[in-house]
C-alpha atoms as a PDB file:
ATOM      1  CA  UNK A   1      43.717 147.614  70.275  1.00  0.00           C
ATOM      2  CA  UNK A   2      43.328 150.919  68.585  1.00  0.00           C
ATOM      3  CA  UNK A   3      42.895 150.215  64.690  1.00  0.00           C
ATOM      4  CA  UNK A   4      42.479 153.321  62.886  1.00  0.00           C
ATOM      5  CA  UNK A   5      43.600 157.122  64.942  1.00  0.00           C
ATOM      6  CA  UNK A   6      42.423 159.241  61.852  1.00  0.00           C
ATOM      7  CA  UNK A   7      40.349 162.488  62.609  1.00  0.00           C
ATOM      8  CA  UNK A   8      37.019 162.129  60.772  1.00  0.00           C
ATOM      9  CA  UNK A   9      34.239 164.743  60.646  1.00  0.00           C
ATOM     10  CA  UNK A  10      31.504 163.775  62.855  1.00  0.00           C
ATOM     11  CA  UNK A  11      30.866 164.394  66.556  1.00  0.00           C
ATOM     12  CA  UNK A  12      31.991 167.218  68.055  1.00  0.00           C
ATOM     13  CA  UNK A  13      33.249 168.876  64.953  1.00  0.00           C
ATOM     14  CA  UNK A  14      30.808 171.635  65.352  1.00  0.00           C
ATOM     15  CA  UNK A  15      31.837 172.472  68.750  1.00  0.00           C
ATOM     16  CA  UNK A  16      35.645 172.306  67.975  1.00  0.00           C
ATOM     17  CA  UNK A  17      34.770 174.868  65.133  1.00  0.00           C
ATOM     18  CA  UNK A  18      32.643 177.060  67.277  1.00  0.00           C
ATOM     19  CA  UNK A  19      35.802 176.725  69.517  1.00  0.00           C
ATOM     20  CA  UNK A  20      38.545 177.943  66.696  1.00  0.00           C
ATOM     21  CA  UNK A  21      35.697 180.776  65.856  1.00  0.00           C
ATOM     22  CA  UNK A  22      35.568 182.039  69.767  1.00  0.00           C
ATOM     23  CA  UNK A  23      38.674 181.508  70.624  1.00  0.00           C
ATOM     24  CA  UNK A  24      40.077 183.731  67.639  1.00  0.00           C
ATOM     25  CA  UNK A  25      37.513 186.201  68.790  1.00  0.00           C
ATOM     26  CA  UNK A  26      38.439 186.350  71.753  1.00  0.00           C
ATOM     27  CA  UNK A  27      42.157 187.310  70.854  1.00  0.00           C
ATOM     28  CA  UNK A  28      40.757 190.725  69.269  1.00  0.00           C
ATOM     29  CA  UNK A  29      38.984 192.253  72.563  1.00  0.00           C
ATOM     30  CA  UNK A  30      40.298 193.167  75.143  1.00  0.00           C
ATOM     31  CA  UNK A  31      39.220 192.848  79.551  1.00  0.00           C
ATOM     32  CA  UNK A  32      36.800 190.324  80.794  1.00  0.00           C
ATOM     33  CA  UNK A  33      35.608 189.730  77.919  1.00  0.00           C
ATOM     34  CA  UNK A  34      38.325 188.290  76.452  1.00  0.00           C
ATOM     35  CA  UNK A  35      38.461 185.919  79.000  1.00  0.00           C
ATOM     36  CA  UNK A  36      35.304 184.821  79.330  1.00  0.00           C
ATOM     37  CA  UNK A  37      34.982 184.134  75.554  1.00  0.00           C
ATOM     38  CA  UNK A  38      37.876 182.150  76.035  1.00  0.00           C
ATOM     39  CA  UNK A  39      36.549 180.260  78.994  1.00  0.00           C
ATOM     40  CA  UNK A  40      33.275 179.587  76.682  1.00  0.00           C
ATOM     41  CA  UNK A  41      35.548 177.918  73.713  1.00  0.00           C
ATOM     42  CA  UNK A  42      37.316 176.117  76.174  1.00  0.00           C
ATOM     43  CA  UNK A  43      34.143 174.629  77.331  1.00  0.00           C
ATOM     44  CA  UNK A  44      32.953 174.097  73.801  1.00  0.00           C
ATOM     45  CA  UNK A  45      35.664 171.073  74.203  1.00  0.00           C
ATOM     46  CA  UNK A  46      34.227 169.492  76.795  1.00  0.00           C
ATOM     47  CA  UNK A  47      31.842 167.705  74.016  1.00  0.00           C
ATOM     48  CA  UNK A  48      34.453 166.539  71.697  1.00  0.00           C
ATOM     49  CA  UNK A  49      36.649 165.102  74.534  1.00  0.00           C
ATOM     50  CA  UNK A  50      34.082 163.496  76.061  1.00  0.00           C
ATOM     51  CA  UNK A  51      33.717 161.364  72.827  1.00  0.00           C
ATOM     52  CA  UNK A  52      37.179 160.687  72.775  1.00  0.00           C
ATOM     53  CA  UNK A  53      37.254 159.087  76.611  1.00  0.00           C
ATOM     54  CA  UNK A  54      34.079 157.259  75.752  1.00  0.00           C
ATOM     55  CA  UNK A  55      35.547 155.672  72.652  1.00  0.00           C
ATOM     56  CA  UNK A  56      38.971 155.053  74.644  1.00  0.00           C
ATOM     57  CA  UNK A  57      41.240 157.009  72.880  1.00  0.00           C
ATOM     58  CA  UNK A  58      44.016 159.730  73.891  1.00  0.00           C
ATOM     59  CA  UNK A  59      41.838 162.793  73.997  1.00  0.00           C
ATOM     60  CA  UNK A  60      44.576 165.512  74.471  1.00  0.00           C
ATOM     61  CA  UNK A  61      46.321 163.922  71.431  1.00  0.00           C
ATOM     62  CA  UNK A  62      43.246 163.789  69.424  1.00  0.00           C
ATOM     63  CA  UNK A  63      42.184 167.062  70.394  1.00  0.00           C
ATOM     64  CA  UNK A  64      45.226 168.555  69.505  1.00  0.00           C
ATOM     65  CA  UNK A  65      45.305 166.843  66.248  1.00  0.00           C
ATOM     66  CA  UNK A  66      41.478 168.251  65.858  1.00  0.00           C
ATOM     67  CA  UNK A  67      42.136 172.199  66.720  1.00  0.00           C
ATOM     68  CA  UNK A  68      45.585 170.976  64.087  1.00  0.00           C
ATOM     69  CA  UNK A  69      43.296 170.422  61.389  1.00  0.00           C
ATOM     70  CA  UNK A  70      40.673 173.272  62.090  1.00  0.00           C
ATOM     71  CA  UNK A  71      43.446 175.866  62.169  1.00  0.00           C
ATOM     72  CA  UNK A  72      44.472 174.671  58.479  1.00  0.00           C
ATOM     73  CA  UNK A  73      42.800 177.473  56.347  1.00  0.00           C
ATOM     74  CA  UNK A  74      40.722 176.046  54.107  1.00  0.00           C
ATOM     75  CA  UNK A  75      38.579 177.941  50.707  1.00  0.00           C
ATOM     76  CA  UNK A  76      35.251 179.034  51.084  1.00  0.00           C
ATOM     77  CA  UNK A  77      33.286 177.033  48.312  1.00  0.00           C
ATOM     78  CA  UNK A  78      31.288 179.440  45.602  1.00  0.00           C
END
């Protein structure tokens, strides 16, 4: 049974970052372009979700919980 659901940095955080990043991009240009940026984020969350399966939790829940928390604007330290 599932002990513990809460996000933690680790794997995949780097790709659901790079996802936020593109994704946000890809909102500002218009065309093809657009879409294939967005197609490339997308795919960025292959990596994360496969962890997810693999550990046998809810991956669309946890994902969504994941771009959640990466949306949350956080201060640039300095």
């Amino acid at each position: 049974s599932l002990q513990n659901d809460s996000v933690v940095a680790g794997g995949g955080a780097i790709e659901m970052e790079l996802s936020k990043y593109l994704r946000d991009y890809s909102r500002t240009i218009p065309g093809k372009q657009q879409l294939l940026i967005g197609a490339y984020a997308k795919a960025l969350e292959i990596i994360p979700r496969q962890l997810c399966d693999n550990a046998g939790f809810d991956a669309t829940n946890i994902l969504n919980k994941l771009r959640a928390k990466h949306a949350q604007v956080r201060p640039v330290p300095g």
